[in-house]
C-alpha atoms as a PDB file:
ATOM      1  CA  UNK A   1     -76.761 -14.086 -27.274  1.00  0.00           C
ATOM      2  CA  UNK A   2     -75.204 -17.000 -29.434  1.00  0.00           C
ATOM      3  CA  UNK A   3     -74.070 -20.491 -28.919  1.00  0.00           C
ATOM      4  CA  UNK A   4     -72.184 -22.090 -31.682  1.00  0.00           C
ATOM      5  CA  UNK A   5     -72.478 -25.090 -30.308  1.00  0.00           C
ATOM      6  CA  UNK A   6     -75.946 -25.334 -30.676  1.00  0.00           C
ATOM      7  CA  UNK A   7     -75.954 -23.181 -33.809  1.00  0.00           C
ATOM      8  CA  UNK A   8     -78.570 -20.983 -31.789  1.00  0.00           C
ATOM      9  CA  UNK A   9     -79.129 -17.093 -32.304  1.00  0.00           C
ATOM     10  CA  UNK A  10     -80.923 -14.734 -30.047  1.00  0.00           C
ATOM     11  CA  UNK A  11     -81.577 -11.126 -31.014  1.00  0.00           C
ATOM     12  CA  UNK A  12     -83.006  -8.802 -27.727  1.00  0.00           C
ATOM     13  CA  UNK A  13     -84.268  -6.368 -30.610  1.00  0.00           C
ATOM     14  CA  UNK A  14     -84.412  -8.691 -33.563  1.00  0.00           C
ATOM     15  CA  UNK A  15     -86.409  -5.956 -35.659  1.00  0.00           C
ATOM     16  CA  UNK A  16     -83.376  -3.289 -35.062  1.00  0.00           C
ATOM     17  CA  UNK A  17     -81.259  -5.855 -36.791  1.00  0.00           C
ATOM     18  CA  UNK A  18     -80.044  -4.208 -40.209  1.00  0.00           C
ATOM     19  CA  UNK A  19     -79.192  -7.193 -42.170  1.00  0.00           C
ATOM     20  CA  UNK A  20     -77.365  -5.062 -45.172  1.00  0.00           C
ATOM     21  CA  UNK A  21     -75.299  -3.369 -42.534  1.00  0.00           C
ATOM     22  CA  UNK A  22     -71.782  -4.562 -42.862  1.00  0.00           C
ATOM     23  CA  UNK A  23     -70.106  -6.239 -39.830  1.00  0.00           C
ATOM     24  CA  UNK A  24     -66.509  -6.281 -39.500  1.00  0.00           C
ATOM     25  CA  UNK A  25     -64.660  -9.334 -38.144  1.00  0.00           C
ATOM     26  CA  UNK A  26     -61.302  -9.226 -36.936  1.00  0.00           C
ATOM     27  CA  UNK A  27     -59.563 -12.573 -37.233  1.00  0.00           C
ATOM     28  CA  UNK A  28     -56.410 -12.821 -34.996  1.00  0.00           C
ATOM     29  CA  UNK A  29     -53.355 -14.952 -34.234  1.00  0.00           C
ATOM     30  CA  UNK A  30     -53.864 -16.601 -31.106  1.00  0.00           C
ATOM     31  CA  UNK A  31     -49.677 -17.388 -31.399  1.00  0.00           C
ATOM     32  CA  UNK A  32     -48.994 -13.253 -31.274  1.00  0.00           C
ATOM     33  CA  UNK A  33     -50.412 -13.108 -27.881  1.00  0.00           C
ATOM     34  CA  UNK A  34     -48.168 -13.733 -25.142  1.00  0.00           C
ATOM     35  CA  UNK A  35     -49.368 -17.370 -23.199  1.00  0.00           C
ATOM     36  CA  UNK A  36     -49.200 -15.390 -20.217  1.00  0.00           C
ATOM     37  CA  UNK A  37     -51.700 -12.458 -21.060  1.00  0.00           C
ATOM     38  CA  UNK A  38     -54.335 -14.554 -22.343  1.00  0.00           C
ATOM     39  CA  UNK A  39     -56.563 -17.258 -20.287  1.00  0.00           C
ATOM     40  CA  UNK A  40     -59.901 -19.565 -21.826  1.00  0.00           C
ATOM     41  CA  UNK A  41     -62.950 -18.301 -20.107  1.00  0.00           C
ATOM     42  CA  UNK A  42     -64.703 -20.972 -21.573  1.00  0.00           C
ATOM     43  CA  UNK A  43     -64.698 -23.224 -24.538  1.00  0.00           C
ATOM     44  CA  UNK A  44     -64.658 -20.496 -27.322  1.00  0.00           C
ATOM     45  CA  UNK A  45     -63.689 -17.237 -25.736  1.00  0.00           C
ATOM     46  CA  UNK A  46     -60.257 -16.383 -24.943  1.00  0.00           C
ATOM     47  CA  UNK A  47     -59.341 -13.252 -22.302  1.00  0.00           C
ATOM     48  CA  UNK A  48     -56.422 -11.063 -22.993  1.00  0.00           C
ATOM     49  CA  UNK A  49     -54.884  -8.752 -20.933  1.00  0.00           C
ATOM     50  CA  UNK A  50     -53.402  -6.420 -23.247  1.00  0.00           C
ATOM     51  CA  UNK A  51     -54.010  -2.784 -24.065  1.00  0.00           C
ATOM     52  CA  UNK A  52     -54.050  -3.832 -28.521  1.00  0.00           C
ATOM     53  CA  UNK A  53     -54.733  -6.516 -30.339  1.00  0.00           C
ATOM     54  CA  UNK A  54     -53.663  -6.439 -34.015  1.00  0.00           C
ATOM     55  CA  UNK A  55     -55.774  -8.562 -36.552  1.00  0.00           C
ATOM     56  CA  UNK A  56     -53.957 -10.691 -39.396  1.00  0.00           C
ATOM     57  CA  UNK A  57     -56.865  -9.704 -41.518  1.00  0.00           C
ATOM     58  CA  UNK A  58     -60.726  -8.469 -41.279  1.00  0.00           C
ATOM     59  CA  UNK A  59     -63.319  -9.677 -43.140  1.00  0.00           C
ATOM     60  CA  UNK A  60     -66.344  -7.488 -43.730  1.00  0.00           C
ATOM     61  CA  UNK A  61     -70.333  -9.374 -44.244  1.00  0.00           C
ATOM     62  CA  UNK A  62     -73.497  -8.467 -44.045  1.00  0.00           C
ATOM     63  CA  UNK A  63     -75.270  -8.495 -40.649  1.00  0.00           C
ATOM     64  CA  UNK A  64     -77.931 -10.687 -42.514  1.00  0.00           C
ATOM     65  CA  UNK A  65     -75.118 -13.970 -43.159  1.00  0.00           C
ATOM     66  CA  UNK A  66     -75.877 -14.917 -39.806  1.00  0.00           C
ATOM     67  CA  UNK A  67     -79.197 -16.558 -40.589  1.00  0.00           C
ATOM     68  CA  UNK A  68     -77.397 -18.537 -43.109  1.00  0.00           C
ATOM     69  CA  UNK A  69     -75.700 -19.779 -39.999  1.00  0.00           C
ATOM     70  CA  UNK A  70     -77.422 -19.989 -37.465  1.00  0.00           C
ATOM     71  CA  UNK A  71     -81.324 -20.430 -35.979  1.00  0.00           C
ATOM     72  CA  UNK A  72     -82.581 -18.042 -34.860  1.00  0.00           C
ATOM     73  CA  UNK A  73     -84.627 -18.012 -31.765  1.00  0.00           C
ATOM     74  CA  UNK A  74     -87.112 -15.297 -30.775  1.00  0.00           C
ATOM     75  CA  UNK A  75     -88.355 -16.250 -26.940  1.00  0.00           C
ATOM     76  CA  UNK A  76     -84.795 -15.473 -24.431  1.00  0.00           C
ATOM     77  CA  UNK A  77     -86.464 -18.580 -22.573  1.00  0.00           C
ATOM     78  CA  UNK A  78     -86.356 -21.010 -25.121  1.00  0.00           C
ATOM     79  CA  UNK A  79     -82.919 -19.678 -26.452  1.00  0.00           C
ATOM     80  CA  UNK A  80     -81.917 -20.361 -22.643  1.00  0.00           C
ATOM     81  CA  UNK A  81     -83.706 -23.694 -22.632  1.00  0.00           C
ATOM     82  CA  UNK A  82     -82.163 -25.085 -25.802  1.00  0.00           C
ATOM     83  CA  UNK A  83     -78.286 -23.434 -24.744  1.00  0.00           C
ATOM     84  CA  UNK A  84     -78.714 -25.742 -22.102  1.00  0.00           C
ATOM     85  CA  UNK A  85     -79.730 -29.205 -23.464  1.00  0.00           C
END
């Protein structure tokens, strides 16, 4: 579970967490996708209702980058407790 907001992190199985394993992200053009097959479920994810989505590009890290991002938080109830605040 994540929230960027709160630049919190929180890994179910932390220790199965390879952090030299590469992690593909695939950046897309929210203006290629139709206004009527997408809908916000929230503040930072988008639905869409199509079958494909093709990325403008994909960047590849390490699994590991995302401690130089975010905290991470071991106990699900604090990670729930801070999320909230």
């Amino acid at each position: 579970m994540m929230s960027i907001k709160r630049g919190i992190v929180y890994f179910e199985k932390l220790d199965k967490l390879n952090p030299e394993e590469d992690v593909y992200i695939q950046i897309i053009d929210i203006a290629d996708i139709p206004k009527e097959k997408r809908r916000w479920a929230n503040e930072y994810e988008l639905e869409v209702q199509l079958d494909e989505i093709k990325p403008v590009r994909i960047e590849i890290h390490k699994a590991g980058e995302i401690f130089e991002h975010f905290e991470v938080i071991k106990d699900e109830e604090e990670f729930e407790r801070r999320k909230a605040s």
